[in-house]
N, C-alpha and C. Protein backbone atom coordinates (compact mmCIF):
# COMPACT_ATOMS: atom_id res chain seq x y z
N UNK A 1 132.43 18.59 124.40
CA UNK A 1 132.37 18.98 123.00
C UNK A 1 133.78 19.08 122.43
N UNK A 2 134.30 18.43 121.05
CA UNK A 2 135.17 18.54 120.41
C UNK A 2 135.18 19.54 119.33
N UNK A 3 135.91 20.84 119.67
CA UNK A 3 136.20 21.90 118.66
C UNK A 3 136.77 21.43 117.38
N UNK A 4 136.13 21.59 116.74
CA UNK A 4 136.64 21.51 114.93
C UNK A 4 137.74 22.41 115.02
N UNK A 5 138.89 21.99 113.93
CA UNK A 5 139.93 23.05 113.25
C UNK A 5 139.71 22.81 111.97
N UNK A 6 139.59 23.79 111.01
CA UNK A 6 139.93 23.68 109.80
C UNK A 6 139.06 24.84 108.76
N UNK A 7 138.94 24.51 107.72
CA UNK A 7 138.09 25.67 107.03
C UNK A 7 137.01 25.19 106.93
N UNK A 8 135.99 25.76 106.44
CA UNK A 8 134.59 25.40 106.07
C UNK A 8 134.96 25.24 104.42
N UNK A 9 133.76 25.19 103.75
CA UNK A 9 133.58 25.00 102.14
C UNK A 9 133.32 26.44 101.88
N UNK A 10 132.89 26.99 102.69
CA UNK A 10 132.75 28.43 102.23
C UNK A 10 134.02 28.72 101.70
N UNK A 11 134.09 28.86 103.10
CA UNK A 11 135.88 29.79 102.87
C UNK A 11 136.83 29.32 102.22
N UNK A 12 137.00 27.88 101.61
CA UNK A 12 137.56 27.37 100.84
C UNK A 12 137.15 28.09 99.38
N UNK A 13 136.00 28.06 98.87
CA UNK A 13 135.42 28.40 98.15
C UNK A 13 135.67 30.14 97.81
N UNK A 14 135.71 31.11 98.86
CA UNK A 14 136.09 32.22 98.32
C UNK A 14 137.23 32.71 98.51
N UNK A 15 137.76 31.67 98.84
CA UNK A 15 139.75 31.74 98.77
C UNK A 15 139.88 31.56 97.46
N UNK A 16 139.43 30.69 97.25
CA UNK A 16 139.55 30.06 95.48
C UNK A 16 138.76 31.12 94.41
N UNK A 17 138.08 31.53 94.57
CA UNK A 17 137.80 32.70 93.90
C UNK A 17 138.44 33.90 93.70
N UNK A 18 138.99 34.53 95.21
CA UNK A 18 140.07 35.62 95.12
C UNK A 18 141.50 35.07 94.15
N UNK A 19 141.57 34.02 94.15
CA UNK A 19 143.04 33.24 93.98
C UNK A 19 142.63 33.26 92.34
N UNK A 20 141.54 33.15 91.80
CA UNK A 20 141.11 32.89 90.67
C UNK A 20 141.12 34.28 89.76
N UNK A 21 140.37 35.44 90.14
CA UNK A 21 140.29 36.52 89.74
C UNK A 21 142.07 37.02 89.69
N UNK A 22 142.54 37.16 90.81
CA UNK A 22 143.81 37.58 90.58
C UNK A 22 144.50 36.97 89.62
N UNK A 23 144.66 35.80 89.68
CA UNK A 23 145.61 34.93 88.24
C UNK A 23 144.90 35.55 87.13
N UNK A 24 143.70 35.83 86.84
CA UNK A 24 143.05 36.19 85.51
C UNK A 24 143.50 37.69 85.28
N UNK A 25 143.87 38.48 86.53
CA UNK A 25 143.84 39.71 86.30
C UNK A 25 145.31 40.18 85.67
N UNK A 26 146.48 39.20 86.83
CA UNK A 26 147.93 38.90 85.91
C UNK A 26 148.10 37.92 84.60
N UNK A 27 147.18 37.54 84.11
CA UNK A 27 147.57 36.82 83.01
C UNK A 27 147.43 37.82 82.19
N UNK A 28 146.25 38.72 81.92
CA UNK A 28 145.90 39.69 81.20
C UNK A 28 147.19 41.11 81.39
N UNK A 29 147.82 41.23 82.18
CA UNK A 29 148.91 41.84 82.45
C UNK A 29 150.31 41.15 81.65
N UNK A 30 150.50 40.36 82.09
CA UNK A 30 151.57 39.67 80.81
C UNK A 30 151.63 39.65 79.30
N UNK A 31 150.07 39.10 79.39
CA UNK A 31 149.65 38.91 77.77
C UNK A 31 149.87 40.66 77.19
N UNK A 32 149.19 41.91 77.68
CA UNK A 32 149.91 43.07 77.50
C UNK A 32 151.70 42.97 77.12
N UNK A 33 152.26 42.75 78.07
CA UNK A 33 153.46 42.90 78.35
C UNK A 33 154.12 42.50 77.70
N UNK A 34 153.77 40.71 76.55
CA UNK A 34 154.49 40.25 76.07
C UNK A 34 153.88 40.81 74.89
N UNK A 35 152.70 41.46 74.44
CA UNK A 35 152.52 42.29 73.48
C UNK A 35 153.12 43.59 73.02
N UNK A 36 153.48 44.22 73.95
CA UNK A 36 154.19 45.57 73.69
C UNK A 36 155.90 45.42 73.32
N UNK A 37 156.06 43.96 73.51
CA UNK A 37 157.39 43.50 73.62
C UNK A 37 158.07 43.27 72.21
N UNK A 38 156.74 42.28 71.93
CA UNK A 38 157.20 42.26 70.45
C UNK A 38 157.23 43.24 69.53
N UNK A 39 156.43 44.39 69.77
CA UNK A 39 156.14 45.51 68.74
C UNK A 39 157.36 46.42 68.91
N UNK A 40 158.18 46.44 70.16
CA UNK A 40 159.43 46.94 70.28
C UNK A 40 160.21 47.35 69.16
N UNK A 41 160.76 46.04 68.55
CA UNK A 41 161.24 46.77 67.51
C UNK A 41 160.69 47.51 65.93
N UNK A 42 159.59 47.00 65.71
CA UNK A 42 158.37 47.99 64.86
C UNK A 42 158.50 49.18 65.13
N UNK A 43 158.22 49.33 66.76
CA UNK A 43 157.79 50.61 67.13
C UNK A 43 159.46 51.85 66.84
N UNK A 44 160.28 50.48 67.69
CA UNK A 44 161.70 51.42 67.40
C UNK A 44 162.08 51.98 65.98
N UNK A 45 161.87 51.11 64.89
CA UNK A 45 162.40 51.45 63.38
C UNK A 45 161.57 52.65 62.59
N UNK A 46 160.32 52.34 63.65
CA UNK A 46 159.25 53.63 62.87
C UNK A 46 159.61 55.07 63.17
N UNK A 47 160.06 54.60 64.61
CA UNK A 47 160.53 56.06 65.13
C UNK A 47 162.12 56.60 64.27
N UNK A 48 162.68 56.07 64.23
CA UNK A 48 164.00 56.52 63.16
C UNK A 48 163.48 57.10 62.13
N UNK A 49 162.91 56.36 61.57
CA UNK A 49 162.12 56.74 60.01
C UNK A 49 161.42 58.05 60.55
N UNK A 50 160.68 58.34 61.30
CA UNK A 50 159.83 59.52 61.63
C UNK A 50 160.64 60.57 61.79
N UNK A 51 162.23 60.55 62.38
CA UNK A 51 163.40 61.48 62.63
C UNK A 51 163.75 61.62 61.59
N UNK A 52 164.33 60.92 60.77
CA UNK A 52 164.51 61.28 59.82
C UNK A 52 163.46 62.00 58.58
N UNK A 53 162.42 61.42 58.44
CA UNK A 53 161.61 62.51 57.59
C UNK A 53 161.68 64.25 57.74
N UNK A 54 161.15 63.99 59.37
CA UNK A 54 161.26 65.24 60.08
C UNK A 54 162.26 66.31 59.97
N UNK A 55 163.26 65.51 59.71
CA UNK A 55 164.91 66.30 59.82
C UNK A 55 164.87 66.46 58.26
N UNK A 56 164.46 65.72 56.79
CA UNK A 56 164.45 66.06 55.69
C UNK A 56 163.60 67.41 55.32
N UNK A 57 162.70 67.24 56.44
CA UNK A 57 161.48 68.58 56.28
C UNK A 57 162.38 69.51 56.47
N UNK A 58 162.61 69.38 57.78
CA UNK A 58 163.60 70.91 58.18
C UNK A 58 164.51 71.18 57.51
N UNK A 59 164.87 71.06 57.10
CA UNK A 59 166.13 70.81 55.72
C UNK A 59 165.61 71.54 54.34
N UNK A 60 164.47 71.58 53.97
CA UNK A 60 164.06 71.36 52.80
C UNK A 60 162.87 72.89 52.69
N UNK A 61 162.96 73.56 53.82
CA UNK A 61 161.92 74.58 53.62
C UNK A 61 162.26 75.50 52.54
N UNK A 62 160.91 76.06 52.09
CA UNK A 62 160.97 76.55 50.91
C UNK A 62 161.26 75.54 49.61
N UNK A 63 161.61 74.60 49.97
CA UNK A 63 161.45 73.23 48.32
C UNK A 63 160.09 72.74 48.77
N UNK A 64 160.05 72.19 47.62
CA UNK A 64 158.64 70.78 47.22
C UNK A 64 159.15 69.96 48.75
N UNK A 65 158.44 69.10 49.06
CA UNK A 65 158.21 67.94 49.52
C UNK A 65 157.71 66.92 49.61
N UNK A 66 157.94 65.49 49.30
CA UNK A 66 157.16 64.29 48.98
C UNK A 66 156.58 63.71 50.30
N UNK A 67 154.95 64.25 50.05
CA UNK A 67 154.84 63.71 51.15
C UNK A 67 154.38 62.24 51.69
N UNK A 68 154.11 61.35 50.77
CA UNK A 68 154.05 60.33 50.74
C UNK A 68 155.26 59.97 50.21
N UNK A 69 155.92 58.67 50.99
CA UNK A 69 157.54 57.99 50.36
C UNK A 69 157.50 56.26 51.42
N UNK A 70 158.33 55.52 50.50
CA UNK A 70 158.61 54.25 50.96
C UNK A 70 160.16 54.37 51.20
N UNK A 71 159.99 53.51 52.36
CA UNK A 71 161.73 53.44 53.03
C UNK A 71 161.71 52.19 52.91
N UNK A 72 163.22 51.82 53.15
CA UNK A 72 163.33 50.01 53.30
C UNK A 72 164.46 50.55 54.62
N UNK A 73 164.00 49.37 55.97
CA UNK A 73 164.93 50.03 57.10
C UNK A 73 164.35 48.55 58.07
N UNK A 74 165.60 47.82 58.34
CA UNK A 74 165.39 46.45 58.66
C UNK A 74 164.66 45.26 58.31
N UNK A 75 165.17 45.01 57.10
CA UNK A 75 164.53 44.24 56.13
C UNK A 75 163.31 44.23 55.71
N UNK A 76 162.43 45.49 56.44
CA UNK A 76 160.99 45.90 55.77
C UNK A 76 161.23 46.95 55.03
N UNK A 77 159.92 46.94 54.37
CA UNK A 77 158.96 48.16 53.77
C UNK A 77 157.89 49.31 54.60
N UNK A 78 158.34 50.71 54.58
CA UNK A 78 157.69 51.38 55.16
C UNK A 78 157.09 52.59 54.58
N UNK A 79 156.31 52.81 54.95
CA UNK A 79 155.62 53.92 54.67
C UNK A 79 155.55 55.20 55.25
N UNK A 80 155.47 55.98 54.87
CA UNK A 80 155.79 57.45 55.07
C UNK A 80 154.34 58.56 54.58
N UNK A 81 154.09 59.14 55.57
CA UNK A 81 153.30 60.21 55.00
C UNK A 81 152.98 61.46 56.10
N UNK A 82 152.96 62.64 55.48
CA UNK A 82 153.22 63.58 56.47
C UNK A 82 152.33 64.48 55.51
N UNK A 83 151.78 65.58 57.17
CA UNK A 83 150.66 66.13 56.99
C UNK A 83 151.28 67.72 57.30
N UNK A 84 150.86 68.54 56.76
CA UNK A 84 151.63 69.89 57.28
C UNK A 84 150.02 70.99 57.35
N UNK A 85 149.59 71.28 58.26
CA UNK A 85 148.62 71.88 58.74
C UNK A 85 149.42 73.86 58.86
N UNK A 86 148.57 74.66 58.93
CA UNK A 86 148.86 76.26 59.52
C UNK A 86 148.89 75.91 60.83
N UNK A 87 149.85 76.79 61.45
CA UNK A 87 149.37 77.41 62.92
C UNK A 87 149.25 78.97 62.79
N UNK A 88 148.78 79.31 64.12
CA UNK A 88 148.40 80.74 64.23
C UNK A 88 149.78 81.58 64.21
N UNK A 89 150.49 81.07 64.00
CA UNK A 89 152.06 81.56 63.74
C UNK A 89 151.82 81.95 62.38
N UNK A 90 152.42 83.04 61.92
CA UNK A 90 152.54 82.93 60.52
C UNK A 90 153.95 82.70 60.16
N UNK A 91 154.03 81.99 58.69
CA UNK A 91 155.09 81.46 58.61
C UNK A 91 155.37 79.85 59.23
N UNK A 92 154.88 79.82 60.17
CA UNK A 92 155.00 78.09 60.55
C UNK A 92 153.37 77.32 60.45
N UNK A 93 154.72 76.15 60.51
CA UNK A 93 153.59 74.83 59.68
C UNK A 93 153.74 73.89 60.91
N UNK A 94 152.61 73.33 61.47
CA UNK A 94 152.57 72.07 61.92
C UNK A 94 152.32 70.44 60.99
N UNK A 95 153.84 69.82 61.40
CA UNK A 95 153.98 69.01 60.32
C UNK A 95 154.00 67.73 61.58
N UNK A 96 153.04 66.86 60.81
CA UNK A 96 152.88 65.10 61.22
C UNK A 96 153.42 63.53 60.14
N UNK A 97 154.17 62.96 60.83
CA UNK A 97 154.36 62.15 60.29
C UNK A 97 153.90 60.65 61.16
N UNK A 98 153.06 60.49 59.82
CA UNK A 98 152.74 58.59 60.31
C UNK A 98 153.34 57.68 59.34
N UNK A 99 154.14 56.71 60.28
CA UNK A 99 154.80 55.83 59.79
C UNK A 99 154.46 54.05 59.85
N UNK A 100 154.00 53.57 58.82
CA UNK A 100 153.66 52.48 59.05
C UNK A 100 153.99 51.29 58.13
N UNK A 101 154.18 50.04 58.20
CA UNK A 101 154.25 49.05 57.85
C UNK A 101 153.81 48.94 56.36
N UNK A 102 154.83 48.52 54.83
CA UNK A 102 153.56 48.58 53.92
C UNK A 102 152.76 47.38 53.68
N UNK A 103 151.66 48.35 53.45
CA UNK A 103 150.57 47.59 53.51
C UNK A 103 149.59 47.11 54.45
N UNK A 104 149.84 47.80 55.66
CA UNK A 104 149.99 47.20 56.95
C UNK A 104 148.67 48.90 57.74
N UNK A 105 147.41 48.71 58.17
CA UNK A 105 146.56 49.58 58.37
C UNK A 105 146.79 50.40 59.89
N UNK A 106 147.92 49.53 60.58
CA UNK A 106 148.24 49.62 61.85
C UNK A 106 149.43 50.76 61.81
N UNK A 107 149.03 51.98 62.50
CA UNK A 107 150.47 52.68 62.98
C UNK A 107 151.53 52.51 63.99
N UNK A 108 152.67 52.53 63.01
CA UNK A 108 153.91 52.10 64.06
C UNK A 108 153.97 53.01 64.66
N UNK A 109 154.27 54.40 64.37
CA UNK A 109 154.58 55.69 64.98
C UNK A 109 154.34 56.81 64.64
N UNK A 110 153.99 57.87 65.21
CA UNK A 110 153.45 59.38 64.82
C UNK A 110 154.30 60.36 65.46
N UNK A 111 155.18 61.50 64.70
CA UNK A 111 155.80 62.27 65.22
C UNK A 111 154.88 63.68 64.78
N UNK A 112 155.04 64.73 65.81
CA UNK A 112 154.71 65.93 65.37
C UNK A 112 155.91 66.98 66.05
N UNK A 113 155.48 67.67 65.12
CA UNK A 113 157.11 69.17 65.39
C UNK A 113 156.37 70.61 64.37
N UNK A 114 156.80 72.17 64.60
CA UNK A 114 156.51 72.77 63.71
C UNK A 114 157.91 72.88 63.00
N UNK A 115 157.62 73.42 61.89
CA UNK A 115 158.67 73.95 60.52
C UNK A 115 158.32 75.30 60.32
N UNK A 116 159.19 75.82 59.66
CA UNK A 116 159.14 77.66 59.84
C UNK A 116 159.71 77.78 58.18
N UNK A 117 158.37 78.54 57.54
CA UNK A 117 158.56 78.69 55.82
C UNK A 117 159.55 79.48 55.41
């Protein structure tokens, strides 16, 4: 009797399947990756804008505050709007700012901090 070497079709077959699922599982990993990549700098400019509001709040207790405002900050248009809620503190405010793209339904960035009246 002459012993065969080699694979069967099986095992060919669920080599190629493991080999298959994995490539699908890293493609979907990149495609992430090169998604979060580009939003980089969106995400970065929103966050400035969010420091800075934040830092106008703190600044400004006891005045008015606009809480809706448009910035221009790397050749876009942004939007500004901040939410100032009670806490069980008296005297402080929990204040939120969402910053987004104008016109644009997608948030770049959300900061929260309290302020003290």
């Amino acid at each position: 009797m002459i012993k065969q070497q080699g694979f069967t079709l099986i095992e060919v077959m669920v080599a190629l399947l493991i080999v298959a699922v994995a490539l699908a599982a890293l493609s979907q990993t990149l495609a992430m990756f090169v998604n979060q990549q580009a939003s980089l700098p969106e995400r970065t400019y929103a966050g400035w804008i969010a420091q800075n509001r934040l830092t106008e709040l703190q600044h400004s207790v006891g005045e008015e505050v606009e809480l809706k405002s448009n910035t221009s900050l790397g050749g876009q248009e942004w939007q500004t709007e901040i939410s100032l809620e009670p806490t069980p503190i008296p005297g402080m405010m929990r204040a939120t700012v969402e910053v987004r793209l104008q016109g644009s339904e997608h948030l770049a960035n959300r900061m929260v901090t309290v302020v003290g009246n």
